[in-house]
Protein backbone atom coordinates (compact mmCIF):
# COMPACT_ATOMS: atom_id res chain seq x y z
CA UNK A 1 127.68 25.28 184.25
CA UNK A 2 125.70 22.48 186.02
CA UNK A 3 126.69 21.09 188.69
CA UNK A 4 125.56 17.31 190.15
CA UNK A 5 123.47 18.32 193.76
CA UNK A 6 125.31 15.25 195.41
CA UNK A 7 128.42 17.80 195.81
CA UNK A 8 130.06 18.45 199.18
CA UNK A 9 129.20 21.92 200.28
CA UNK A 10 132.50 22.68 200.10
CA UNK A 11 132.90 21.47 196.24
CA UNK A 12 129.98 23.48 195.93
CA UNK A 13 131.16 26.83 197.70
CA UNK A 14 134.41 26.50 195.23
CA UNK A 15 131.70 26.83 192.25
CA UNK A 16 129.99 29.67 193.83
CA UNK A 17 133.70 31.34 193.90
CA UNK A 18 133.35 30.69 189.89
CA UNK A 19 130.44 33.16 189.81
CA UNK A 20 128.65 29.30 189.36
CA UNK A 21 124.79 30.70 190.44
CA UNK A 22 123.69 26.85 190.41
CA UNK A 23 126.05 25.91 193.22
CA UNK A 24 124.57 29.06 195.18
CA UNK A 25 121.16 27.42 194.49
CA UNK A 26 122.00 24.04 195.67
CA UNK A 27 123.31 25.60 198.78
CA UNK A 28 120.69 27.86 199.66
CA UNK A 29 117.86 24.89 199.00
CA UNK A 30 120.15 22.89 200.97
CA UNK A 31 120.55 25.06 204.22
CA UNK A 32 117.24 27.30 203.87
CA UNK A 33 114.91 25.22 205.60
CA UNK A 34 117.77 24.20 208.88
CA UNK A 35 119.13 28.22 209.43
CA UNK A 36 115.02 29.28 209.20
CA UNK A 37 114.72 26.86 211.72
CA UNK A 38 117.52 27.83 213.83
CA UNK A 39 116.51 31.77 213.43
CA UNK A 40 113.00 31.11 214.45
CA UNK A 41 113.90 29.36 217.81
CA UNK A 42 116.19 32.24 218.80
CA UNK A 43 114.06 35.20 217.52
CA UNK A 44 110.17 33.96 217.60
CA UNK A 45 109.27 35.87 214.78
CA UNK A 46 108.80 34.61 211.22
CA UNK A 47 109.36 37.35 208.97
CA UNK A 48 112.65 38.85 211.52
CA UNK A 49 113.82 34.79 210.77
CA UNK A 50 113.65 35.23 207.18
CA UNK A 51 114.95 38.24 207.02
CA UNK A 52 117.66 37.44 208.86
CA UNK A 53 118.62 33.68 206.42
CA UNK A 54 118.31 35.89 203.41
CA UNK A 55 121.03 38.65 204.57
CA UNK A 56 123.21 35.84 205.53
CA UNK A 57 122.65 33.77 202.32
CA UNK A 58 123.22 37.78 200.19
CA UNK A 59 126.00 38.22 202.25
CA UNK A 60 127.31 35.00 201.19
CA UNK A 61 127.18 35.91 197.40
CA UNK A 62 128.48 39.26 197.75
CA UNK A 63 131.78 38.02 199.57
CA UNK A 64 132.22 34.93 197.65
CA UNK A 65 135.37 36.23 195.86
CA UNK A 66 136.67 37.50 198.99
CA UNK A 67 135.92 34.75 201.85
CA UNK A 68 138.01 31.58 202.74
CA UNK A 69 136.42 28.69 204.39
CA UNK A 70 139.15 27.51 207.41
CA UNK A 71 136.49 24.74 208.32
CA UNK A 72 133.55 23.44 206.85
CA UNK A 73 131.27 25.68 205.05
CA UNK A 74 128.30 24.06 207.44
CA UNK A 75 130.83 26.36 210.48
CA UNK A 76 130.88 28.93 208.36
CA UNK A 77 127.01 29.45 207.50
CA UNK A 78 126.16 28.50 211.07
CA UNK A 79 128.92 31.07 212.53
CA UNK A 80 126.99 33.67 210.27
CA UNK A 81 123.82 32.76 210.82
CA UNK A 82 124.74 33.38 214.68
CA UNK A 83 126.18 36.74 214.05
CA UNK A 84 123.18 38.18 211.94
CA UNK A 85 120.55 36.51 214.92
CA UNK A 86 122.77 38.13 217.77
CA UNK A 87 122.83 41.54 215.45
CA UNK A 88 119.19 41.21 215.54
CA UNK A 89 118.37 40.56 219.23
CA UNK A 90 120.52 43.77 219.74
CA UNK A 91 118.99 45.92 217.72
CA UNK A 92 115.57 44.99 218.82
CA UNK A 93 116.81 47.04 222.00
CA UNK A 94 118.52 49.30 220.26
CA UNK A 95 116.36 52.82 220.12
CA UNK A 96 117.97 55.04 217.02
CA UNK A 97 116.41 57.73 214.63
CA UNK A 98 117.28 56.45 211.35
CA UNK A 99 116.30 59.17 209.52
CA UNK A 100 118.87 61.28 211.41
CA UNK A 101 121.91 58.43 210.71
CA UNK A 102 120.45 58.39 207.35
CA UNK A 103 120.78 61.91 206.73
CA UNK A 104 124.48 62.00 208.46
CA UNK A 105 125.64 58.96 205.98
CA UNK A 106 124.35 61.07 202.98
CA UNK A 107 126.90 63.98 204.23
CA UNK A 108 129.47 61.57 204.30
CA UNK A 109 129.58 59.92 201.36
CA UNK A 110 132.08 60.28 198.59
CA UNK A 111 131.49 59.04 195.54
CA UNK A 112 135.33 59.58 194.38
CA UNK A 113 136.24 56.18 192.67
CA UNK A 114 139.53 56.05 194.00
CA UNK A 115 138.61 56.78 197.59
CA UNK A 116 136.00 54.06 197.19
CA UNK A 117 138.62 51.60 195.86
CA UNK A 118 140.84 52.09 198.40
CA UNK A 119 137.97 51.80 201.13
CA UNK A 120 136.58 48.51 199.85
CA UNK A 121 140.23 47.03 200.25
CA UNK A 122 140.36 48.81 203.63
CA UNK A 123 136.98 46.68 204.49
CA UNK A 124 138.20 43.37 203.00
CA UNK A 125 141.61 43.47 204.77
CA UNK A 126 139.30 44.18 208.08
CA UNK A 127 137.15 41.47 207.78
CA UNK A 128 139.77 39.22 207.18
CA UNK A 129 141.43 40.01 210.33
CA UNK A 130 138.47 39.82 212.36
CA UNK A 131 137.30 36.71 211.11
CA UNK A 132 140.76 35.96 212.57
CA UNK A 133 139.90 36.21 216.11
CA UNK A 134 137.90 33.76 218.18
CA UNK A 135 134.20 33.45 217.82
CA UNK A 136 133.09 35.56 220.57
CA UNK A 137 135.98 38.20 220.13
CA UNK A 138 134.60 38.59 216.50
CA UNK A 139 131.01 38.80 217.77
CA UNK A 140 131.54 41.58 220.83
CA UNK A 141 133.71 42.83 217.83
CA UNK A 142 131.22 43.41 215.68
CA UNK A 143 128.25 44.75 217.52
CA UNK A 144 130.31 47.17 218.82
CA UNK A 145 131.60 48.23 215.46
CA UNK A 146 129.21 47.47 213.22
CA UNK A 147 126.36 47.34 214.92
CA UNK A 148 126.99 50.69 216.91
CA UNK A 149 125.95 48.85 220.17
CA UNK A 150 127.37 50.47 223.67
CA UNK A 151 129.76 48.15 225.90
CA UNK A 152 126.66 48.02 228.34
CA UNK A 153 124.18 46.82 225.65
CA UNK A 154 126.33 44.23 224.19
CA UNK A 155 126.82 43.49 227.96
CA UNK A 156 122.87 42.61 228.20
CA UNK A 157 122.69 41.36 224.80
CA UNK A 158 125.49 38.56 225.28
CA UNK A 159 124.68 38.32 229.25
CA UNK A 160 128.05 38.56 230.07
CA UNK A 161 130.29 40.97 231.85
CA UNK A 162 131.23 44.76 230.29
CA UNK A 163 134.65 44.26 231.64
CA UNK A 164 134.57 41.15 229.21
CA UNK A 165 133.12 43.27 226.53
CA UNK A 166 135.76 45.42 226.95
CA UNK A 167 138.46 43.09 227.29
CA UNK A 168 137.16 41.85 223.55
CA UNK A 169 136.83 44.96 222.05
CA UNK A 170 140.55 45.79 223.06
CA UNK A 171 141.92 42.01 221.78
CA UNK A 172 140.42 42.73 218.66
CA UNK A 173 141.56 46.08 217.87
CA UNK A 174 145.02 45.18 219.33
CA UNK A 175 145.15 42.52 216.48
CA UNK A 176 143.28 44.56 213.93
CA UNK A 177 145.63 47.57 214.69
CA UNK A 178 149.00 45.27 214.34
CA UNK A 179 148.22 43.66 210.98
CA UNK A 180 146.48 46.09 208.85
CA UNK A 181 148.93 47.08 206.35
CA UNK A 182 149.16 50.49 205.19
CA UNK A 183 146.53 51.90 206.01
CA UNK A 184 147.79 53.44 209.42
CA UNK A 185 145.66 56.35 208.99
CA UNK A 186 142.90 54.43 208.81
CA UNK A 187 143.39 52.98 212.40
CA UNK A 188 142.32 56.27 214.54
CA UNK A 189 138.46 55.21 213.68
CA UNK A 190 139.26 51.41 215.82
């Protein structure tokens, strides 16, 4: 289906919810070129800035079922264009033996169907509530979580208290903890 480039972003990010690959087009031509820009200030390195656009832009059309604009989709695609850069800077510091984590996520995987199912709704309602909390909640949040990063690094990363850090980690898994639905046994990993 074609759809006119004059569209709002957000007319356009409805389409994109339709599976509508042309309205994913006319966003990423129309925000490649700004969030490149952005990501090169912060990071200084070309490739580590493209990188980092194209996981936000794939991350975009893998969720696009699944995420709900509550402002403008120019927030949005800023917010996580700010998340992946901060992700970055902290893993630059970060020293890890991937093959080791690799090998450990191989043991763990189950490739049970149901089990996945029941994950990937685990993972959606998660995400949901942590794009919930306030911006820096989400971000302490999520290198903490997802990125694996100690209350002292994200401390250095973020150049603000670990007190703080901690005080975010425990709002978010306060509100995490008293709205996920059934899934209680899920919550001992928070």
């Amino acid at each position: 289906m074609h759809v006119p480039e004059e569209h709002s972003d957000e007319i356009l990010f409805e389409q994109l919810r339709k599976d509508n690959q042309g309205a994913f087009k006319i966003l990423y031509n129309r925000y490649w070129d700004k969030l490149l820009q952005v990501a090169y200030t912060k990071l200084k390195v070309q490739e580590e800035s493209e990188e980092v656009v194209q996981e936000v832009f794939l991350s975009i059309w893998s969720n696009r079922h699944k995420t709900v604009l509550n402002y403008s989709f120019r927030t949005y695609i800023s917010a996580a264009l700010k998340y992946s850069i901060y992700a970055k800077i902290a893993t630059r510091s970060k020293h890890e033996n991937v093959e080791i984590g690799e090998e450990v996520e191989n043991q763990l995987i189950d490739h049970s169907t149901e089990q996945h199912l029941a994950f990937s709704e685990i993972i959606i309602q998660i995400e949901t509530l942590v794009a919930q909390l306030p911006e820096k909640c989400q971000m302490v949040f999520r290198l903490s979580r997802e990125q694996g990063l100690s209350t002292k690094e994200i401390s250095s990363a973020l150049d603000i208290s670990e007190k703080t850090v901690e005080g975010h980690i425990t709002k978010a898994v306060k509100h995490i903890k008293g709205n996920l639905n059934g899934f209680t046994s899920f919550l001992y990993f928070f």
